[in-house]
N, C-alpha and C. Protein backbone atom coordinates (compact mmCIF):
# COMPACT_ATOMS: atom_id res chain seq x y z
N UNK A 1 -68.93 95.42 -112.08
CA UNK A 1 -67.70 95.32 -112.87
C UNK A 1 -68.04 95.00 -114.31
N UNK A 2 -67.07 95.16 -115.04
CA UNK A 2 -66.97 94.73 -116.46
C UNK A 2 -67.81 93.48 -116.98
N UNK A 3 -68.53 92.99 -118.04
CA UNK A 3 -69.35 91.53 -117.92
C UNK A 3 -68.12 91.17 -118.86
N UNK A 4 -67.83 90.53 -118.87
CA UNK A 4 -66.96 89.30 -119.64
C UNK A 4 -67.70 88.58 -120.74
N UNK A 5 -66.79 88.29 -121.56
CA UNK A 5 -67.81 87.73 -122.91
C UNK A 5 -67.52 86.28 -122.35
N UNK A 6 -68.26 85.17 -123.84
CA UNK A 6 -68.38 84.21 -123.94
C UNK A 6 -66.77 83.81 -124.23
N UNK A 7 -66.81 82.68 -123.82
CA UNK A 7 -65.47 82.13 -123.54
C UNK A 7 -64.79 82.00 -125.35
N UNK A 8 -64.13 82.57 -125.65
CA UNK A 8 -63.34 82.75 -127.48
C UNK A 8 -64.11 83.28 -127.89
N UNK A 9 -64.91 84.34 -127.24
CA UNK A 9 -65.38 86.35 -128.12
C UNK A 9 -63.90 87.24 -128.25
N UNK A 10 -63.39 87.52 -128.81
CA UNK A 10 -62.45 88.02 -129.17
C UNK A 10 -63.55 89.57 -130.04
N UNK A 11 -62.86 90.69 -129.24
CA UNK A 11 -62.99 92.43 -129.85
C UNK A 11 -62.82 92.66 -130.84
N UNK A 12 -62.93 93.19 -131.72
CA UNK A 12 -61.48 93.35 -133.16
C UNK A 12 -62.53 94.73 -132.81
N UNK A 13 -61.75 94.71 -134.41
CA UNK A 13 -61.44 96.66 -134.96
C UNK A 13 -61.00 97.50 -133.42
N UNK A 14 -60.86 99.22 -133.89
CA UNK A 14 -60.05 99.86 -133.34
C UNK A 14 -60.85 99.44 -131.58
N UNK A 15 -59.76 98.82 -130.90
CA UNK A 15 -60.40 98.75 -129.48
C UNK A 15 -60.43 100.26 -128.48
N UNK A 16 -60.08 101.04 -129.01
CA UNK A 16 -60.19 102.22 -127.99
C UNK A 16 -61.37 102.93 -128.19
N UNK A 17 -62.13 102.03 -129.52
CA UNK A 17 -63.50 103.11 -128.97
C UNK A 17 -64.58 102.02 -128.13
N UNK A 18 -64.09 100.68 -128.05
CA UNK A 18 -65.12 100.04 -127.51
C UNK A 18 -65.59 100.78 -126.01
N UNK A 19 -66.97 100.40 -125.55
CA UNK A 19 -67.10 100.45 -124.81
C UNK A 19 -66.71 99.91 -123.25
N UNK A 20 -66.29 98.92 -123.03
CA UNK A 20 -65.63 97.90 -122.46
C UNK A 20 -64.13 98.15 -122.09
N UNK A 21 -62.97 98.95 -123.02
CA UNK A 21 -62.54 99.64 -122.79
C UNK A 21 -62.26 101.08 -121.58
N UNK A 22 -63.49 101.33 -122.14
CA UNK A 22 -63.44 103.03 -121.45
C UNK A 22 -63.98 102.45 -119.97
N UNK A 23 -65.15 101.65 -119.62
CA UNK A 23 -65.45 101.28 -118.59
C UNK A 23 -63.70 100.98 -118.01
N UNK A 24 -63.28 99.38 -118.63
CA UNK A 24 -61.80 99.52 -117.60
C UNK A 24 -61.00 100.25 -117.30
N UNK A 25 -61.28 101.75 -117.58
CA UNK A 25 -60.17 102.83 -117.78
C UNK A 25 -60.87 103.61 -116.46
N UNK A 26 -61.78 103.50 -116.63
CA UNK A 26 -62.71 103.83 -115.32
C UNK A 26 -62.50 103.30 -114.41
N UNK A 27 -62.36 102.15 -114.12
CA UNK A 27 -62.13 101.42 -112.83
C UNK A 27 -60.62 101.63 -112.85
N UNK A 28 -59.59 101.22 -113.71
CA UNK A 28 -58.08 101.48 -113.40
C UNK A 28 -58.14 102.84 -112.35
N UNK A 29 -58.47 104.20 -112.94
CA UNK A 29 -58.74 105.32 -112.39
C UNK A 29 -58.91 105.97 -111.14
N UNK A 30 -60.38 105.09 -111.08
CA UNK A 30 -61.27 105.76 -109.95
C UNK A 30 -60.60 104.52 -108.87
N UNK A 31 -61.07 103.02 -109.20
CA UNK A 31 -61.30 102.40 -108.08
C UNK A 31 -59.71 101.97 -107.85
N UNK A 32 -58.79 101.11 -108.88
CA UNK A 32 -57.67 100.60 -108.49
C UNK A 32 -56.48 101.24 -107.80
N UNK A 33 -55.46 100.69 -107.01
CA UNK A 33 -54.65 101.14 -106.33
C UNK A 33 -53.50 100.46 -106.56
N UNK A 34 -52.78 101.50 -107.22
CA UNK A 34 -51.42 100.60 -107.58
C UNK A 34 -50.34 100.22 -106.88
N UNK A 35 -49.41 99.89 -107.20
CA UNK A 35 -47.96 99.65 -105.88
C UNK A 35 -47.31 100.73 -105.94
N UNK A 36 -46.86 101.02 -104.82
CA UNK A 36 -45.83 102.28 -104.97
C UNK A 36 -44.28 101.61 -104.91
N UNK A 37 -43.52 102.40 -105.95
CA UNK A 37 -42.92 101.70 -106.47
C UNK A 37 -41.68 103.09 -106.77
N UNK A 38 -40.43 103.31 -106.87
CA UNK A 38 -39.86 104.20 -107.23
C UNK A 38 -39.36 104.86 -108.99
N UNK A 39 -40.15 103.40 -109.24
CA UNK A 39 -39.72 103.24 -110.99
C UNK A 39 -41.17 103.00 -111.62
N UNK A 40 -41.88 103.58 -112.75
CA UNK A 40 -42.70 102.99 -113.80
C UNK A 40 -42.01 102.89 -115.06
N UNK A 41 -41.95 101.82 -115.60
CA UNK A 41 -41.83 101.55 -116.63
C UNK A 41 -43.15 100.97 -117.91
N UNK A 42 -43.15 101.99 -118.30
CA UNK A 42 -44.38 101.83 -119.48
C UNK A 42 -43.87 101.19 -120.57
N UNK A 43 -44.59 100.11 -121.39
CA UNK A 43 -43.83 99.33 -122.43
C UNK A 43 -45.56 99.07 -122.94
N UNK A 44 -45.41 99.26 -125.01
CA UNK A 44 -46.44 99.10 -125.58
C UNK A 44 -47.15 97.82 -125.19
N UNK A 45 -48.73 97.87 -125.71
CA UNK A 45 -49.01 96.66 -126.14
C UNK A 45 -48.77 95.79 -126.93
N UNK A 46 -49.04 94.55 -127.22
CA UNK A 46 -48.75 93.37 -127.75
C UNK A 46 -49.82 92.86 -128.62
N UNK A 47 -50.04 92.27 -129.96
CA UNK A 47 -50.83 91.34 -130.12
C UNK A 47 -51.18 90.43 -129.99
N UNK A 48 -50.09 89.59 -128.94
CA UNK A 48 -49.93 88.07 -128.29
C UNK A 48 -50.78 88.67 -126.96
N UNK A 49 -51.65 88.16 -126.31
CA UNK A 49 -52.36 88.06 -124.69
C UNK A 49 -51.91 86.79 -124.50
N UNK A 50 -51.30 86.62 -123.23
CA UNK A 50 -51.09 88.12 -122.27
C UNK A 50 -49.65 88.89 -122.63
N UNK A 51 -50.02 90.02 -122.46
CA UNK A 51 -48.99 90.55 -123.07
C UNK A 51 -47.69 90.17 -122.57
N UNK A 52 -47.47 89.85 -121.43
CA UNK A 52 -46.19 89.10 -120.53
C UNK A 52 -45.66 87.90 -121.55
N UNK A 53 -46.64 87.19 -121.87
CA UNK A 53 -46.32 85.92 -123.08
C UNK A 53 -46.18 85.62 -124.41
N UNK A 54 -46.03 87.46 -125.12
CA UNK A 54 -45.64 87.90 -126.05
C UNK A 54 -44.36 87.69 -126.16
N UNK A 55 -43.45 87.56 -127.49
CA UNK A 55 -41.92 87.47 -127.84
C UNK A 55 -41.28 88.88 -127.46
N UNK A 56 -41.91 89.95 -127.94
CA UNK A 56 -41.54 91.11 -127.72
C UNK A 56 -41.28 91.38 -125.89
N UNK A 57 -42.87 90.87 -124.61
CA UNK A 57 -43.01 91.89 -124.12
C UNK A 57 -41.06 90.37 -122.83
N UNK A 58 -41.17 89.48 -123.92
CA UNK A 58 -40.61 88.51 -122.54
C UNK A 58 -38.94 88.81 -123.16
N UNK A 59 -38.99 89.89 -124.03
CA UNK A 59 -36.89 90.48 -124.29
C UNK A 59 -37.35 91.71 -123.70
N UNK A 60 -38.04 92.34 -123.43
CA UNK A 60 -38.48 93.64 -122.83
C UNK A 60 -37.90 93.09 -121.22
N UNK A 61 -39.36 92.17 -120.52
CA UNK A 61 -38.43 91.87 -119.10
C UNK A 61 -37.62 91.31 -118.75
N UNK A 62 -36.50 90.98 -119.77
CA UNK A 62 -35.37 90.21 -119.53
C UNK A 62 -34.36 91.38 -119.09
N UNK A 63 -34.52 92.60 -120.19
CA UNK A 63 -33.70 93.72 -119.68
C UNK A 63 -34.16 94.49 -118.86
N UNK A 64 -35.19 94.71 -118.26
CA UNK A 64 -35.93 94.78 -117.03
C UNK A 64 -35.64 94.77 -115.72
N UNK A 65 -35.09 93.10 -115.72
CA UNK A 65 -34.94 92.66 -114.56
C UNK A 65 -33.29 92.18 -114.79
N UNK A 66 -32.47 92.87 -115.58
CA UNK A 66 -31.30 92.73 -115.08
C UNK A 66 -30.79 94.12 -115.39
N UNK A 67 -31.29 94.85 -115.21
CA UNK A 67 -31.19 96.59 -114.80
C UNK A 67 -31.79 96.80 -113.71
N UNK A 68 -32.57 96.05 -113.26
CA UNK A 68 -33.45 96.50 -111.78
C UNK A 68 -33.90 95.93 -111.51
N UNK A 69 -33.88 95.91 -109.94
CA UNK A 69 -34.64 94.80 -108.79
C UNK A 69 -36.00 95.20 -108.95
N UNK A 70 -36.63 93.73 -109.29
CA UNK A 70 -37.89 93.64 -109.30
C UNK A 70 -38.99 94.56 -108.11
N UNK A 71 -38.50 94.86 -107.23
CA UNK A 71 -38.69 95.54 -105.92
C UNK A 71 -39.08 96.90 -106.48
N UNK A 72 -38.05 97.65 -107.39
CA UNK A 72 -38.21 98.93 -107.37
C UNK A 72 -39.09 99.70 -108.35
N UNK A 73 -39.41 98.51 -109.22
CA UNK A 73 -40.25 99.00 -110.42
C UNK A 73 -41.34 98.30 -110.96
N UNK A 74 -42.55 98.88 -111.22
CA UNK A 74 -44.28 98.31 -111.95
C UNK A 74 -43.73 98.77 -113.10
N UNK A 75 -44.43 97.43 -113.85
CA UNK A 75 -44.63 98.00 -115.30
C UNK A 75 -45.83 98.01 -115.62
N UNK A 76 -46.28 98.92 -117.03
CA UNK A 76 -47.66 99.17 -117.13
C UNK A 76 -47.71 99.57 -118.84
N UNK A 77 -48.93 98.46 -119.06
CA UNK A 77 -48.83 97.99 -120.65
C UNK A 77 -49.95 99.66 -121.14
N UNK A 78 -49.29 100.15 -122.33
CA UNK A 78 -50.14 101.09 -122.64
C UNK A 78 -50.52 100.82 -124.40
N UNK A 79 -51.35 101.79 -124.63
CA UNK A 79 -51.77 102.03 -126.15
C UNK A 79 -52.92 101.55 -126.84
N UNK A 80 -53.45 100.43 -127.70
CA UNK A 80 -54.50 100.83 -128.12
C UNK A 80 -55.70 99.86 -127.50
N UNK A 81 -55.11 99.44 -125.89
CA UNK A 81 -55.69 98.79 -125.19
C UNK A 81 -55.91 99.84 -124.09
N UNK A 82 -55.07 101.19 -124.06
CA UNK A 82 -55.74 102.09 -123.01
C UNK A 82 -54.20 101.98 -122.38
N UNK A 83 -54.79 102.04 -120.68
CA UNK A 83 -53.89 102.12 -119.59
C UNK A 83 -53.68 100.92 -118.86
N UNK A 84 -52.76 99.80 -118.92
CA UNK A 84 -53.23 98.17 -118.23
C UNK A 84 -51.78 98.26 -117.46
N UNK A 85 -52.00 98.10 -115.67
CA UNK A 85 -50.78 97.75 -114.95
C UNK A 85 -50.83 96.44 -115.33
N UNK A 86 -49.91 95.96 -115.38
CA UNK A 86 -48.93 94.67 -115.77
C UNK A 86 -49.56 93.50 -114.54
N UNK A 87 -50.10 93.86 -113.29
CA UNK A 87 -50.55 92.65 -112.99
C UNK A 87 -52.31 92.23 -113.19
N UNK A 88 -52.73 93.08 -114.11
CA UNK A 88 -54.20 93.33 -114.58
C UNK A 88 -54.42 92.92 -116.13
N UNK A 89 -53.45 92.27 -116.65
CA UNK A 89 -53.38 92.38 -118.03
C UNK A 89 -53.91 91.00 -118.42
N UNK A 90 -54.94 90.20 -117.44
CA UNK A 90 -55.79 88.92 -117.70
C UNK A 90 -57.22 89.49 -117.72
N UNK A 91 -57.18 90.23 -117.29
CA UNK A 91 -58.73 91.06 -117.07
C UNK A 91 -59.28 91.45 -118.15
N UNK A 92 -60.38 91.25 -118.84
CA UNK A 92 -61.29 91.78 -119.62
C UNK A 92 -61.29 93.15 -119.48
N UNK A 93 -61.46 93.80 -120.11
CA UNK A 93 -61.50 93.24 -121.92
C UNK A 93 -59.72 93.13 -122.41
N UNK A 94 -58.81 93.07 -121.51
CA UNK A 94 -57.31 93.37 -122.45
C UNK A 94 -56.75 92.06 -122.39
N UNK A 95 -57.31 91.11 -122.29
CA UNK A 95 -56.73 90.14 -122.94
C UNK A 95 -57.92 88.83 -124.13
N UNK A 96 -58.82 89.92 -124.63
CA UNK A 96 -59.84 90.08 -125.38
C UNK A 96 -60.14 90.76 -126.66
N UNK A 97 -58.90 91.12 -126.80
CA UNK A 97 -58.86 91.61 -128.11
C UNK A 97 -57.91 91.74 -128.91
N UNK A 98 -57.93 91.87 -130.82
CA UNK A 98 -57.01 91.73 -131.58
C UNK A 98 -57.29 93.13 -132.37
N UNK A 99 -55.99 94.02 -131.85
CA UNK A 99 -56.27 94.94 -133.35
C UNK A 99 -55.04 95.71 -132.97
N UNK A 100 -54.40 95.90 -134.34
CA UNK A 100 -52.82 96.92 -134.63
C UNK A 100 -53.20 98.11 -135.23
N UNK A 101 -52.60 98.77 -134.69
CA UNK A 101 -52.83 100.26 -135.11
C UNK A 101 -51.93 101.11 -136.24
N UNK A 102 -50.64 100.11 -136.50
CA UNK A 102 -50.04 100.05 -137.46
C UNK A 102 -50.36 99.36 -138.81
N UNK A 103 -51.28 98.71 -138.94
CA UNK A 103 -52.57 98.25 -140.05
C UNK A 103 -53.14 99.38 -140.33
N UNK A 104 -53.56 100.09 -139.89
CA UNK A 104 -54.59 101.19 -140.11
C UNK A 104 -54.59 102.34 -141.10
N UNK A 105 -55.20 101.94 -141.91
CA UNK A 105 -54.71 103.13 -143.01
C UNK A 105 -55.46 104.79 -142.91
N UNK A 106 -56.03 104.44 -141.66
CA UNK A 106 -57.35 105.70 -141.76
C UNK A 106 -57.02 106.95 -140.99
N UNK A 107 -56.51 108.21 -141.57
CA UNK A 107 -56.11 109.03 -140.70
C UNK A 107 -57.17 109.75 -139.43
N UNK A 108 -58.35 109.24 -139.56
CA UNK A 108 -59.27 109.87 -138.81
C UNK A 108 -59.06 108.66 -137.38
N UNK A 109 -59.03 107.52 -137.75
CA UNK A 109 -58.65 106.64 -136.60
C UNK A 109 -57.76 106.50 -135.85
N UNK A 110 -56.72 107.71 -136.96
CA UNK A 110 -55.36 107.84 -136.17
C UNK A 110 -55.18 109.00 -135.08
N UNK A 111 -56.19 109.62 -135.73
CA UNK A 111 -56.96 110.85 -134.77
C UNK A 111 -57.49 110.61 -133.49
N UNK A 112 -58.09 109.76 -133.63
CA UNK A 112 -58.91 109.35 -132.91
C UNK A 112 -58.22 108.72 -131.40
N UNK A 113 -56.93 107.52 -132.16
CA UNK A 113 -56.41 107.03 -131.20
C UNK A 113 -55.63 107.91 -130.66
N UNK A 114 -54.85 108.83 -130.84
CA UNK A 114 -53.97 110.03 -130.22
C UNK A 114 -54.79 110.79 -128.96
N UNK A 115 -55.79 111.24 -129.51
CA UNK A 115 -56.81 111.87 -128.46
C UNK A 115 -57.24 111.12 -127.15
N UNK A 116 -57.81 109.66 -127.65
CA UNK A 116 -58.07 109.06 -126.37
C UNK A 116 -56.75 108.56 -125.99
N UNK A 117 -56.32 108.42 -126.54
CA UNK A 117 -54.75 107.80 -125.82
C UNK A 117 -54.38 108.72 -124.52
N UNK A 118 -53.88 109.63 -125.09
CA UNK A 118 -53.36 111.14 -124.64
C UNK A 118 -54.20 111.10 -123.09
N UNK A 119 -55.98 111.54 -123.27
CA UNK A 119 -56.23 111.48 -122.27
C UNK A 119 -56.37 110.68 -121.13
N UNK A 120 -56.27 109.09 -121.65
CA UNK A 120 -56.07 108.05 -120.74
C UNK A 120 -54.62 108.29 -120.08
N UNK A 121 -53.41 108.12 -120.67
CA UNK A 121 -52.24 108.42 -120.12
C UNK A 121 -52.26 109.46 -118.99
N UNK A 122 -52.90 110.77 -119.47
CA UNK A 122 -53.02 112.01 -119.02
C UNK A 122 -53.52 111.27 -117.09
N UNK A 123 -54.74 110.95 -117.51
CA UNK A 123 -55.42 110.23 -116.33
C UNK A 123 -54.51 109.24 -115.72
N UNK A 124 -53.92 108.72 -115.82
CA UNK A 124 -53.10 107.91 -115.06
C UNK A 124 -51.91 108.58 -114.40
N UNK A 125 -51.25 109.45 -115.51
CA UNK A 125 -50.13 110.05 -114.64
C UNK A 125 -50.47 110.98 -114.12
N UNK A 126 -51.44 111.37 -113.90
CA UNK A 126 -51.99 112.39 -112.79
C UNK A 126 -52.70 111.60 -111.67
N UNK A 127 -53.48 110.17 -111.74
CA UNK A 127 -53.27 109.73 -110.52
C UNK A 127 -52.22 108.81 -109.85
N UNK A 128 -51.19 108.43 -110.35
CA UNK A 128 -50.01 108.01 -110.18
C UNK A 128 -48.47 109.32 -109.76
N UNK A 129 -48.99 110.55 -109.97
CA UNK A 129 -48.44 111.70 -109.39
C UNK A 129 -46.87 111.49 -108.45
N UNK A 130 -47.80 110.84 -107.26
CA UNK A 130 -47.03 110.84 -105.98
C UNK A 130 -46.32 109.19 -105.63
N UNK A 131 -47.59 108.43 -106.75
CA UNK A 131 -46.88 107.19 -106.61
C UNK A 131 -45.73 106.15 -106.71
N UNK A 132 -44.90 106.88 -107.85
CA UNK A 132 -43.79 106.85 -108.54
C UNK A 132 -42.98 108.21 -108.61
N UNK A 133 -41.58 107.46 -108.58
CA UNK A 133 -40.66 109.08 -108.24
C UNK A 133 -40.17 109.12 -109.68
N UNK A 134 -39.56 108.48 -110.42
CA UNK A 134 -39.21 108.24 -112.01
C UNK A 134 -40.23 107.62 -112.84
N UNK A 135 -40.48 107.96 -114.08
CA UNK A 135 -41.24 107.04 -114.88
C UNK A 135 -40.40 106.96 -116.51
N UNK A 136 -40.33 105.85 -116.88
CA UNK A 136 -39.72 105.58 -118.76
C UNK A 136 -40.56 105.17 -119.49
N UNK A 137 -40.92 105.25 -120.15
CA UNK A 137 -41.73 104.61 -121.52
C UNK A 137 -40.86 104.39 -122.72
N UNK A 138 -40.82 103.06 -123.20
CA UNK A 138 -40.54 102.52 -124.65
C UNK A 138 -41.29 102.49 -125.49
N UNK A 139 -41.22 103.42 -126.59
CA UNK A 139 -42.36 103.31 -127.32
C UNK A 139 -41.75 104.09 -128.59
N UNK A 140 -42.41 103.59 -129.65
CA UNK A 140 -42.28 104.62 -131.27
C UNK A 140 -43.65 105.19 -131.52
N UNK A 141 -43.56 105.85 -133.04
CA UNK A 141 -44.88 106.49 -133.57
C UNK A 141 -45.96 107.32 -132.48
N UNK A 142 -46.98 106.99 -132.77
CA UNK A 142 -48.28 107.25 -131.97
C UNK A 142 -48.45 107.05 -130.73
N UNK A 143 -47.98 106.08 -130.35
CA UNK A 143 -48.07 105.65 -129.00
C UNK A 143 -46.75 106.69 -128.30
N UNK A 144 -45.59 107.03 -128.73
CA UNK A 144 -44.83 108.00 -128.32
C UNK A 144 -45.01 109.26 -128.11
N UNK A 145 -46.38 109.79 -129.36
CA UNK A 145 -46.69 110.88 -129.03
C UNK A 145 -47.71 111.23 -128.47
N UNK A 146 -48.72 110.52 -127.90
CA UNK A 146 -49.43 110.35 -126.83
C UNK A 146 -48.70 110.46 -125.50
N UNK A 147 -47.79 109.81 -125.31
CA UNK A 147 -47.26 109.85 -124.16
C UNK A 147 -46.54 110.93 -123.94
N UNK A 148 -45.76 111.60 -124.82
CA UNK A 148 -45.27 113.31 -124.84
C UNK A 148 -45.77 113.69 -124.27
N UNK A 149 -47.13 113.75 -125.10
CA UNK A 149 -48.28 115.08 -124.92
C UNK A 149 -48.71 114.94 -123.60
N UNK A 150 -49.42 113.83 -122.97
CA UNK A 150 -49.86 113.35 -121.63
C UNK A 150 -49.08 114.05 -120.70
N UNK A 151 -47.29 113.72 -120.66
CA UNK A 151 -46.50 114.27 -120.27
C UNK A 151 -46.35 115.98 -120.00
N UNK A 152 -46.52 116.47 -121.45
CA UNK A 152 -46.73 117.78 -121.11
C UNK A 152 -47.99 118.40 -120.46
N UNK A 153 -48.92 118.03 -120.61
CA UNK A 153 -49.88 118.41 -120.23
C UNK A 153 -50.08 118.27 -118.04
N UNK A 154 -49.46 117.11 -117.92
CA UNK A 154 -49.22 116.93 -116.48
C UNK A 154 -47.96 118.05 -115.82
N UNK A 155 -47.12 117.75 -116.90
CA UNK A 155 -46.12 118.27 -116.32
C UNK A 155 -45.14 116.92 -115.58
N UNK A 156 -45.70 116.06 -115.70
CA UNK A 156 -44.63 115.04 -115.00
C UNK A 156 -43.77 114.04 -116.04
N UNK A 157 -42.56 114.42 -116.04
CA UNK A 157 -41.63 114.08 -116.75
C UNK A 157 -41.49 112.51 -116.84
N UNK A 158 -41.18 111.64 -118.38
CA UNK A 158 -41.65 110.57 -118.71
C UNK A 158 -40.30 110.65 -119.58
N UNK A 159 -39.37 109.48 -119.10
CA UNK A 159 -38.21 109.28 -120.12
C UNK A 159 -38.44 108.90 -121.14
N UNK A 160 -38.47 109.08 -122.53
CA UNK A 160 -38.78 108.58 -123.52
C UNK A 160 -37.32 107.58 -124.36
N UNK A 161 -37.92 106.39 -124.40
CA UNK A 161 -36.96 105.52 -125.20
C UNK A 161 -37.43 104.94 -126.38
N UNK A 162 -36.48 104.94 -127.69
CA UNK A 162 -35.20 104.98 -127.81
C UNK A 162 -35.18 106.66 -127.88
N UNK A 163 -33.80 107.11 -127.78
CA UNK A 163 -33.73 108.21 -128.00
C UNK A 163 -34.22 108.44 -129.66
N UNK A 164 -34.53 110.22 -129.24
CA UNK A 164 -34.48 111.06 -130.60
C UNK A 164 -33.07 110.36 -131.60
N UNK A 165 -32.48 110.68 -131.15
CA UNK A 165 -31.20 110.70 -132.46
C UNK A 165 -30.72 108.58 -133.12
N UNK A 166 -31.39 108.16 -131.97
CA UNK A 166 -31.32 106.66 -132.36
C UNK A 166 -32.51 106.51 -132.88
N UNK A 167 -33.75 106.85 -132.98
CA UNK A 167 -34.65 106.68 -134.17
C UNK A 167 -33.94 107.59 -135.08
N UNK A 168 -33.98 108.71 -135.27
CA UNK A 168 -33.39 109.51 -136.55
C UNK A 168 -32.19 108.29 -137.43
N UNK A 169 -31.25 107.86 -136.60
CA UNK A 169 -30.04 106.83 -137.25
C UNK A 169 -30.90 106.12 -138.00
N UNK A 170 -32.25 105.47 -137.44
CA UNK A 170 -33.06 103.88 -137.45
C UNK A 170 -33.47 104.58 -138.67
N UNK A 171 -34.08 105.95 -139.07
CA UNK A 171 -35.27 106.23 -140.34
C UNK A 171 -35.16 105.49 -141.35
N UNK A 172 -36.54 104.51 -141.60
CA UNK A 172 -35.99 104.31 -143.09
C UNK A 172 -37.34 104.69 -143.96
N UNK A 173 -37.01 106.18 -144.62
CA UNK A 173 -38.49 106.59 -145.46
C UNK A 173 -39.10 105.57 -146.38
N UNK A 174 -39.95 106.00 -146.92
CA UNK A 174 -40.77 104.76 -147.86
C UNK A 174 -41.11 103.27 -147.14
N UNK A 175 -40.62 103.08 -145.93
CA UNK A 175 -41.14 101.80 -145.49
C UNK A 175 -42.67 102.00 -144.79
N UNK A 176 -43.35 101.08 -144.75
CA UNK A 176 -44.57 100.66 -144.02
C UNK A 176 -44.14 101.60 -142.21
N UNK A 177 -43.42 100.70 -142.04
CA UNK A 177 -42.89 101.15 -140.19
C UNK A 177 -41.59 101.55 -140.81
N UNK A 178 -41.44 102.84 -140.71
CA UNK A 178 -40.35 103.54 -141.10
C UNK A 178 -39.49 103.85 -140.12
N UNK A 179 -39.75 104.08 -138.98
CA UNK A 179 -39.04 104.28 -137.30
C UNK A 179 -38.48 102.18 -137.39
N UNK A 180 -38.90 101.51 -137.67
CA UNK A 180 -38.70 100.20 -137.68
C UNK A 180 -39.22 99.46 -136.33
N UNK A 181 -38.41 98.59 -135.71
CA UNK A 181 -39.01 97.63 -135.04
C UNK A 181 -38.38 97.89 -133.62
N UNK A 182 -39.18 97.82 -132.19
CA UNK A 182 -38.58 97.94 -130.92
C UNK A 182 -38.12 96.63 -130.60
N UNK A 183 -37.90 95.81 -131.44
CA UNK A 183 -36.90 94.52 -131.45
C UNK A 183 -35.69 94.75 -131.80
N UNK A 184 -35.43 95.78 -132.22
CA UNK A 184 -33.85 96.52 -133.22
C UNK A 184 -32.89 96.39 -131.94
N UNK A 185 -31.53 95.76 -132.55
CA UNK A 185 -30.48 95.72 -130.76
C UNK A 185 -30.18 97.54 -130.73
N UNK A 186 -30.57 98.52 -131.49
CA UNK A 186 -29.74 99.65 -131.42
C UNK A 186 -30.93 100.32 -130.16
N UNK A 187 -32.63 100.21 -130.49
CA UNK A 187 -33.77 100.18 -129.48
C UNK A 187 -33.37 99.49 -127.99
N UNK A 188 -33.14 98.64 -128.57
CA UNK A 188 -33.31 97.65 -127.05
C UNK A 188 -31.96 97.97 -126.45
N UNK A 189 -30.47 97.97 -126.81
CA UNK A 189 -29.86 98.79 -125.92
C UNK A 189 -30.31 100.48 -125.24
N UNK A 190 -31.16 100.99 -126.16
CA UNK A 190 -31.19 102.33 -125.38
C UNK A 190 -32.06 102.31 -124.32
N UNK A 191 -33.14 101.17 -124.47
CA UNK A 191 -33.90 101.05 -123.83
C UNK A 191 -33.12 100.24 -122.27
N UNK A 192 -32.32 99.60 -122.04
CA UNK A 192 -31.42 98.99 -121.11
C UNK A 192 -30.28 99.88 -120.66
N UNK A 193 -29.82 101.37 -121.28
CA UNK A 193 -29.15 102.48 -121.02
C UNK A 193 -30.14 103.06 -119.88
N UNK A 194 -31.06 103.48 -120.69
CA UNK A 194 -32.20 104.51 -119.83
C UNK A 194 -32.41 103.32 -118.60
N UNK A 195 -32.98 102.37 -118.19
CA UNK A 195 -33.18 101.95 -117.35
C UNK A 195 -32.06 101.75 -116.09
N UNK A 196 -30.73 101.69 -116.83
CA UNK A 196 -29.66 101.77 -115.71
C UNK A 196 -29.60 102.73 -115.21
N UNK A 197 -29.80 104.16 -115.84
CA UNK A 197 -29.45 105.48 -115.75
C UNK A 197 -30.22 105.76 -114.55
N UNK A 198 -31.95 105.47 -114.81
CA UNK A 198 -32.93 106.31 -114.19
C UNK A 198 -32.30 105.31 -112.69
N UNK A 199 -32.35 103.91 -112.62
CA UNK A 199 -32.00 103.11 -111.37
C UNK A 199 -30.71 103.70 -110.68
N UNK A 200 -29.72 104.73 -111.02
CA UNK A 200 -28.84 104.74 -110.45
C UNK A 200 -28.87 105.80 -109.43
């Protein structure tokens, strides 16, 4: 398995090319076995570990779990930590590292992360196929279009939240994060729409 660092080694820079990474993406893959479950719900990573004890990811499962019985749905942390099911997200290396991908000024890194993104996703929802009957993802920017593409490329359909036309409302050009924040109540209701919808 994975070696684990020294106790406060913390990763930085872009973590999707570490090595340590791609190994856990390997084992998620090949060796792990997830729950079968009728719902996935994919929700970004966090810069707080564990991501569960992030501000963001603990208004995420608040609407979660009062749209749906805990019973019917895994969630599973994605983006520039790879592919992490939600009860794996103590495991080295992903709760071992610090780095935003929205910092990044480097379009080649942005390259970079799309590609491996894409094919990690790709790899998961192709072995998760049969395991899940619905799947949603919350997500903006890069991490949204990774998950498209993954999507198309499988062929297995991935609700995307917030909608198209509720980011278009959200645009605000010239900003840093111009799509804005998945803390926005106009996000987080669509994101609590889609989840009633797909549960019904």
């Amino acid at each position: 398995m994975i070696q684990p660092p020294e106790p406060g080694d913390i990763i930085s820079g872009p973590s999707f090319y570490h090595p340590a990474f791609e190994a856990a993406q390997r084992f998620i893959i090949k060796q792990y076995v997830p729950p079968t479950r009728e719902i996935c719900i994919f929700l970004p990573c966090s810069m707080k570990k564990p991501y569960s004890a992030s501000p963001s990811h603990i208004v995420f499962q608040e609407i979660i779990c009062t749209a749906l019985p805990e019973e019917r749905c895994h969630t599973v942390v994605f983006g520039t930590c790879g592919v992490v099911p939600g009860e794996l997200e103590r495991m080295y290396p992903y709760a071992h590292y610090r780095y935003m991908l929205g910092k990044c000024s480097s379009e080649r890194v942005r390259r970079d992360f799309l590609a491996i993104e894409t094919g990690r996703l790709e790899a998961y929802l192709g072995k998760t196929r049969t395991t899940y009957q619905r799947r949603v993802a919350y997500c903006l920017g890069s991490f949204r279009e990774a998950m498209q593409e993954a999507s198309d490329r499988t062929g297995i359909e991935v609700v995307l939240c917030p909608s198209e036309l509720t980011i278009e409302e959200h645009m605000r050009p010239g900003l840093r994060f111009s799509q804005g924040s998945l803390h926005m109540d106009a996000y987080l209701e669509d994101l609590r729409t889609a989840l009633r919808k797909i549960g019904e």
